[in-house]
PDB file of N, CA and C in Angstrom:
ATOM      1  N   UNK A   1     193.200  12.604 129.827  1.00  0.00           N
ATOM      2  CA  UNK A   1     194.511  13.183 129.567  1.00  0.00           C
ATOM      3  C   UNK A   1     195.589  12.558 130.447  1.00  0.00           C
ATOM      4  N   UNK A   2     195.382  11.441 131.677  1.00  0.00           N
ATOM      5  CA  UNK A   2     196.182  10.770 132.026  1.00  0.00           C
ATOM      6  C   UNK A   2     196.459  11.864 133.056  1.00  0.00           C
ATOM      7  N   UNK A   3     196.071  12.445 134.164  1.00  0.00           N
ATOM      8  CA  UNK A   3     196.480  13.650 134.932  1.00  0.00           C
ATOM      9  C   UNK A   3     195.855  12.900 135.855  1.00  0.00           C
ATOM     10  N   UNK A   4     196.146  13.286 137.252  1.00  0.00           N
ATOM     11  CA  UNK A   4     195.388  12.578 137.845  1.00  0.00           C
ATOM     12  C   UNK A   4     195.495  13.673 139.244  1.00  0.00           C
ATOM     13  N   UNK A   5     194.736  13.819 140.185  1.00  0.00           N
ATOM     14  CA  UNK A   5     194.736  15.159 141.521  1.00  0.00           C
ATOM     15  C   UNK A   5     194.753  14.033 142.646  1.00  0.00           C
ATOM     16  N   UNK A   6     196.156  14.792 143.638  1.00  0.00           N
ATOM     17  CA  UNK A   6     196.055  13.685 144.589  1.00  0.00           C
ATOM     18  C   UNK A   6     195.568  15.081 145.363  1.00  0.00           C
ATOM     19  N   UNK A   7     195.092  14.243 146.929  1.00  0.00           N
ATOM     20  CA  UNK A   7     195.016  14.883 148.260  1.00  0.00           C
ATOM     21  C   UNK A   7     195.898  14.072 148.962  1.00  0.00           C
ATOM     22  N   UNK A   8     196.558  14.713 149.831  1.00  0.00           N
ATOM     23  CA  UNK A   8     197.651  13.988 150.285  1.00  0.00           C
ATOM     24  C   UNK A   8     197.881  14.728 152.018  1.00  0.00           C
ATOM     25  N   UNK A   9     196.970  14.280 152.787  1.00  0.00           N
ATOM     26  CA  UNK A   9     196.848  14.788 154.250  1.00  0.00           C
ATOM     27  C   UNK A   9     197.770  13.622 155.594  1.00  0.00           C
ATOM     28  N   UNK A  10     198.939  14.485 156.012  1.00  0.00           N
ATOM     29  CA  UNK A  10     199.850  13.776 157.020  1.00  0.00           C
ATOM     30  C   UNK A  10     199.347  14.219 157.948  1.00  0.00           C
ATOM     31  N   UNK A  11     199.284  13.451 159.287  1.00  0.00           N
ATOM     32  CA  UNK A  11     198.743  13.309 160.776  1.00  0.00           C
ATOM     33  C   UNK A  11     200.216  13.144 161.675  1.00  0.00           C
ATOM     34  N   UNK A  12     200.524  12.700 162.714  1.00  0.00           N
ATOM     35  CA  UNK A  12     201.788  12.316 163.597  1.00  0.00           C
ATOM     36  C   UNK A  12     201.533  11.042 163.086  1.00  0.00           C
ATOM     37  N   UNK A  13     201.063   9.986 162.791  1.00  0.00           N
ATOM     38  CA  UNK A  13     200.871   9.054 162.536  1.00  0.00           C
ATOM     39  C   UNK A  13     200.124   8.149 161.538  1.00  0.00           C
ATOM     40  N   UNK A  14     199.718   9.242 160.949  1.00  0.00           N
ATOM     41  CA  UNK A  14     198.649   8.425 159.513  1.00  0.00           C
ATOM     42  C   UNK A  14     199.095   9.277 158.267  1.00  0.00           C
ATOM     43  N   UNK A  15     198.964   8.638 157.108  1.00  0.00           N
ATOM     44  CA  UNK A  15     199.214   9.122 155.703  1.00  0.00           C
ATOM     45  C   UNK A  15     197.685   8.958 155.312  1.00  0.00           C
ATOM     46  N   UNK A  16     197.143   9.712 154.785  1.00  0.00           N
ATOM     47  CA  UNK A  16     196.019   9.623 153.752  1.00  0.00           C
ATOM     48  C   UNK A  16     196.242  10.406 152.002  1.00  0.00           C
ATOM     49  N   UNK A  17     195.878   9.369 151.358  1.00  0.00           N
ATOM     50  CA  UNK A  17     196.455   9.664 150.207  1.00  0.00           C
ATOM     51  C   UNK A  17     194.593   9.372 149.295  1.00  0.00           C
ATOM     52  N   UNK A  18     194.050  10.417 148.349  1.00  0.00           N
ATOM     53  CA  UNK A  18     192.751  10.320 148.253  1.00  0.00           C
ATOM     54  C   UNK A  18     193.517  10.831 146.818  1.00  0.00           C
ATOM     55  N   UNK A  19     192.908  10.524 145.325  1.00  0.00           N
ATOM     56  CA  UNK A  19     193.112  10.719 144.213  1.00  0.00           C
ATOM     57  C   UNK A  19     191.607  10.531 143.247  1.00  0.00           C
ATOM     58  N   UNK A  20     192.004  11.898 142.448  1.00  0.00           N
ATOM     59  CA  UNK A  20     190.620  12.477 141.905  1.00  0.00           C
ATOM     60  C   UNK A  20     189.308  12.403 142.763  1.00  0.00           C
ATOM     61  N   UNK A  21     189.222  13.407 143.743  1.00  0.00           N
ATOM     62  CA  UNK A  21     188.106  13.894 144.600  1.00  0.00           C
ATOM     63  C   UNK A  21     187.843  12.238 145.176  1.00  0.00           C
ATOM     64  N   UNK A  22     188.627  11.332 145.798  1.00  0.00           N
ATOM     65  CA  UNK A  22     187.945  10.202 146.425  1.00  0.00           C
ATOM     66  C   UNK A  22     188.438   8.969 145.286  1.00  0.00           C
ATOM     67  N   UNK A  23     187.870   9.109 144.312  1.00  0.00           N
ATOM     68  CA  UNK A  23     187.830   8.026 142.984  1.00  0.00           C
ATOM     69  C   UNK A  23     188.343   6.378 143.791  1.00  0.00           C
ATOM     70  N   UNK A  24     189.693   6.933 144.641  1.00  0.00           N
ATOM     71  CA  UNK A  24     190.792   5.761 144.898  1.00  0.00           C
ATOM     72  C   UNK A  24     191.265   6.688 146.144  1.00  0.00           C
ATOM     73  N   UNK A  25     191.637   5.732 147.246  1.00  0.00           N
ATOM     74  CA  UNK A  25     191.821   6.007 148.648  1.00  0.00           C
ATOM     75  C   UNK A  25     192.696   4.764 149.209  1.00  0.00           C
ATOM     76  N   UNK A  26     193.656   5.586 149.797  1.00  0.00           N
ATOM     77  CA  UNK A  26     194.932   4.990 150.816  1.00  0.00           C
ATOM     78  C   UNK A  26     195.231   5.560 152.173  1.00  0.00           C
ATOM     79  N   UNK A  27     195.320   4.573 152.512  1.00  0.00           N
ATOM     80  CA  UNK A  27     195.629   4.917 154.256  1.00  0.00           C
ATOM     81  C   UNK A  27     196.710   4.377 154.991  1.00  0.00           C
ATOM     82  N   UNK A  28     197.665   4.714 155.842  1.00  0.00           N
ATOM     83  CA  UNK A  28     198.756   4.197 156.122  1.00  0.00           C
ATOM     84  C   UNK A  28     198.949   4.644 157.294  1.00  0.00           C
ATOM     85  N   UNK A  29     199.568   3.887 158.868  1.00  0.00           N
ATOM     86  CA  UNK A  29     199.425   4.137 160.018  1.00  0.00           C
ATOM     87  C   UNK A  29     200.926   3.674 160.012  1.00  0.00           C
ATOM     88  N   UNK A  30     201.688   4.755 160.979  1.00  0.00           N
ATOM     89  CA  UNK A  30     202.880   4.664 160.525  1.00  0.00           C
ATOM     90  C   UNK A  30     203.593   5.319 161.652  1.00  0.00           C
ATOM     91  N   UNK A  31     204.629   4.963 162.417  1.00  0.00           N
ATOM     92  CA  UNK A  31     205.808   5.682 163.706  1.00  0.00           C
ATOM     93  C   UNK A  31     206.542   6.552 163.033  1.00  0.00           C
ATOM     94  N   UNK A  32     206.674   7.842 162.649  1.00  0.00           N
ATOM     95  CA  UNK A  32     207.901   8.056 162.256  1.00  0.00           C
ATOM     96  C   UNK A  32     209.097   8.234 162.929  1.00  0.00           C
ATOM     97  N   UNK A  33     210.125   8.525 163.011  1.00  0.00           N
ATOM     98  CA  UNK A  33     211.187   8.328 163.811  1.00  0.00           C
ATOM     99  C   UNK A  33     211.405   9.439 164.563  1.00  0.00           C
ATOM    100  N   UNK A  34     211.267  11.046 164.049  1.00  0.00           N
ATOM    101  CA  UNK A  34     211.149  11.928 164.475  1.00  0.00           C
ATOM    102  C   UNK A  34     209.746  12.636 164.275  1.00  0.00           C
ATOM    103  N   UNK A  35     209.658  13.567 165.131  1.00  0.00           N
ATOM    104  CA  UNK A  35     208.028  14.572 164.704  1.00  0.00           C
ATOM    105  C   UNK A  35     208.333  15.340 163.627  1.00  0.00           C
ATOM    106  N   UNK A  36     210.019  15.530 163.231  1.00  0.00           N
ATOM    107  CA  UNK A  36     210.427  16.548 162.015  1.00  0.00           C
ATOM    108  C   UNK A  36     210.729  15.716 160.984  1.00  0.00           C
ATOM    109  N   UNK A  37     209.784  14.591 160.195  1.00  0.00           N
ATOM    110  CA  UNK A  37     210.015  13.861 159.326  1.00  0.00           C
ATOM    111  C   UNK A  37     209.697  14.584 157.956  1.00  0.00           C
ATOM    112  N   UNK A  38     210.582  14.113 156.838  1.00  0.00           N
ATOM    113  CA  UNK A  38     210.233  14.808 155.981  1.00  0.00           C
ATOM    114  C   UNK A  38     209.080  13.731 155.183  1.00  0.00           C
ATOM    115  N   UNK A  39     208.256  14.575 154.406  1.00  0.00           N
ATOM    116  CA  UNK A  39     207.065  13.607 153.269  1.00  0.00           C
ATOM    117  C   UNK A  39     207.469  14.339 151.823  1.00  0.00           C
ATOM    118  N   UNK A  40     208.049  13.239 150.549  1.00  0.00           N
ATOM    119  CA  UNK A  40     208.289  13.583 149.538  1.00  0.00           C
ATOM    120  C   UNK A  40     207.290  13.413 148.497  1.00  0.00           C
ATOM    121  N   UNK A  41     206.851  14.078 147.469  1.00  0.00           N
ATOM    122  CA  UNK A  41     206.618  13.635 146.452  1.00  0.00           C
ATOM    123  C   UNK A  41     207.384  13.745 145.132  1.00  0.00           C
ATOM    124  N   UNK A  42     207.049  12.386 144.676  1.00  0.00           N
ATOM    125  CA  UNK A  42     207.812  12.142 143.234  1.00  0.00           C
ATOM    126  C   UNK A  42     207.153  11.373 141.848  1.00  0.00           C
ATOM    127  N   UNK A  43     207.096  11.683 140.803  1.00  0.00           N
ATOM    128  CA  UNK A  43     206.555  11.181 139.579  1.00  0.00           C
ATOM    129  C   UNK A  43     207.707  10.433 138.859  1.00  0.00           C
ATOM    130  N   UNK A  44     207.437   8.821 138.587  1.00  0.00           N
ATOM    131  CA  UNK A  44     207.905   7.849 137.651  1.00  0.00           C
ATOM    132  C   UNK A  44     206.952   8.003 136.690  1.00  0.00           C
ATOM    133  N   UNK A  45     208.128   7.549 135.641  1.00  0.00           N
ATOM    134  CA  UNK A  45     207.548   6.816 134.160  1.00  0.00           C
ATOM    135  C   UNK A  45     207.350   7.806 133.109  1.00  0.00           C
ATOM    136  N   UNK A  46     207.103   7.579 132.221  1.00  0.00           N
ATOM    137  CA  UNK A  46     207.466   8.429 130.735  1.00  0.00           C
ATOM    138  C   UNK A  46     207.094   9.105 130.301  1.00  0.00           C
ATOM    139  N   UNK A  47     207.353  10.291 130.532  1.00  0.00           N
ATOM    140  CA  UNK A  47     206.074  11.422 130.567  1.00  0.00           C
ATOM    141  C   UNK A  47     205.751  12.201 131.802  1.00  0.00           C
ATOM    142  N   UNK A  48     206.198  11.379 132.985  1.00  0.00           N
ATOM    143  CA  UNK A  48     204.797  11.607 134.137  1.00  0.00           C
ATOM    144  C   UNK A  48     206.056  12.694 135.041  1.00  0.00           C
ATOM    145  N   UNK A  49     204.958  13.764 135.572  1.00  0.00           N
ATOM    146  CA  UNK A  49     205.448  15.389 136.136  1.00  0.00           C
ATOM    147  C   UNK A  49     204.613  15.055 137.179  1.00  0.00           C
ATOM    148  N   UNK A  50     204.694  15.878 138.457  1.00  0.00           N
ATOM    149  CA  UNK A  50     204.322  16.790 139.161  1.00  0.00           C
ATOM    150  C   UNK A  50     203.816  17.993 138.931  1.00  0.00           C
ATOM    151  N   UNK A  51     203.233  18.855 138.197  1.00  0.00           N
ATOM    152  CA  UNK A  51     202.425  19.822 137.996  1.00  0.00           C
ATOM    153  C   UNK A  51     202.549  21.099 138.743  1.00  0.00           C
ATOM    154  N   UNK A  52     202.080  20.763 140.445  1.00  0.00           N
ATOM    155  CA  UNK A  52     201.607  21.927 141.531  1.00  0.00           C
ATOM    156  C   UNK A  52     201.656  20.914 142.389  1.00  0.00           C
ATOM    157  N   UNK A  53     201.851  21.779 143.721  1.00  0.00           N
ATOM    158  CA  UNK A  53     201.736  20.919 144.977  1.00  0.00           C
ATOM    159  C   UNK A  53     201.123  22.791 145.925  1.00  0.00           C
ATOM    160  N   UNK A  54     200.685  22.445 147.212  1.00  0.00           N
ATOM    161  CA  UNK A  54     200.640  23.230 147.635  1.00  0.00           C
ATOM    162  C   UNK A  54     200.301  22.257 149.517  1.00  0.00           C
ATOM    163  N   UNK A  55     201.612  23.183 150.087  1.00  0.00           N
ATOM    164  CA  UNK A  55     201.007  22.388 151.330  1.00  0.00           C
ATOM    165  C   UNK A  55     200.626  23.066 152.592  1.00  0.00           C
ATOM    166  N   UNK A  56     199.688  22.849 153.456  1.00  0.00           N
ATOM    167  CA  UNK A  56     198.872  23.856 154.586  1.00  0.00           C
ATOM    168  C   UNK A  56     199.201  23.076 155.926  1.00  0.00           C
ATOM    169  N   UNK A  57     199.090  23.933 156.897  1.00  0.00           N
ATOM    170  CA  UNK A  57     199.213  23.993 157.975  1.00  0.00           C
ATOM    171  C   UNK A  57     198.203  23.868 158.963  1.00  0.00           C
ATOM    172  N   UNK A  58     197.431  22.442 159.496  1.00  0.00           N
ATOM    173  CA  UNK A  58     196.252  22.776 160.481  1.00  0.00           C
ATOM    174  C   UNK A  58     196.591  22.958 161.804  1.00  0.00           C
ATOM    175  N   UNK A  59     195.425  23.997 162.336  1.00  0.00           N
ATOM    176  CA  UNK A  59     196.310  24.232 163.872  1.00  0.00           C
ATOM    177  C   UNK A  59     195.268  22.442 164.496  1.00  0.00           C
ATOM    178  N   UNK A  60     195.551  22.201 165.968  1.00  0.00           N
ATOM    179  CA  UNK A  60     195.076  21.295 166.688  1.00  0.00           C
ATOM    180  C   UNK A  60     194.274  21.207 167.522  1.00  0.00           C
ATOM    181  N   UNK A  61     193.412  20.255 167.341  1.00  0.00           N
ATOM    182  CA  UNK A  61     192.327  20.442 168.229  1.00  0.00           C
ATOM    183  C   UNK A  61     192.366  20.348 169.731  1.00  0.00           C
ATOM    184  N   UNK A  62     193.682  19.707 169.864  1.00  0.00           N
ATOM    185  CA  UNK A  62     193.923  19.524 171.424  1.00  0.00           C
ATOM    186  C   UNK A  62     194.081  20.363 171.998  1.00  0.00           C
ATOM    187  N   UNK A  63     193.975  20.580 172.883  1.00  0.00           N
ATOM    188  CA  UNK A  63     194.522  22.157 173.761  1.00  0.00           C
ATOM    189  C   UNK A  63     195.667  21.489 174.602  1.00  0.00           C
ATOM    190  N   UNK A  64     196.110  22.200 174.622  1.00  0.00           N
ATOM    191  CA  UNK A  64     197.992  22.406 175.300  1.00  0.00           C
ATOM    192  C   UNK A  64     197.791  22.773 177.067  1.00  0.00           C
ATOM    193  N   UNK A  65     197.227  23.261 177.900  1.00  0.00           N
ATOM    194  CA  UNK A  65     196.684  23.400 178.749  1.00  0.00           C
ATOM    195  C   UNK A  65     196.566  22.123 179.865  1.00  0.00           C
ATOM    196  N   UNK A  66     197.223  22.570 180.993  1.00  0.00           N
ATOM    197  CA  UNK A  66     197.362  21.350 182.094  1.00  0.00           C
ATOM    198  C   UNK A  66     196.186  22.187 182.839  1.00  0.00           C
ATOM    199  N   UNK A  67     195.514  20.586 183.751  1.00  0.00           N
ATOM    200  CA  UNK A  67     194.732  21.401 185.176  1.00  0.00           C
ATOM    201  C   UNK A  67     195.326  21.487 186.242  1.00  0.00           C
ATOM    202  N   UNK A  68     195.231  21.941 186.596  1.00  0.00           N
ATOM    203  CA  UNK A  68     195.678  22.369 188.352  1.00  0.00           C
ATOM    204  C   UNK A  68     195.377  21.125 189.347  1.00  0.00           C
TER     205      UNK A  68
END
């Protein structure tokens, strides 16, 4: 049907872009200018939509915590 499911996971510094469960995989290492950068998505060409998006929040594995 020409549909296609992205995963689309931002880091401070990496883009991962994974379409239909893996099928096709992109990776991109990248400065952004600020930590409050925005990430868009958009559909070209004749016919072609956006559907659903849904985006989540992971907390970090680092701990925030100085030693003495």
């Amino acid at each position: 049907d020409g549909a296609i499911d992205l995963r689309v996971l931002v880091d401070r510094t990496s883009l991962e872009i994974y379409a239909n469960s893996g099928y096709a995989a992109m990776t991109f290492a990248f400065v952004p200018p600020t930590l409050r950068s925005k990430v868009a998505v958009s559909a070209e060409g004749e016919g072609a939509r956006v559907l659903s998006g849904r985006i989540s929040t992971l907390k970090s594995i680092w701990t925030h915590t100085t030693k003495p």
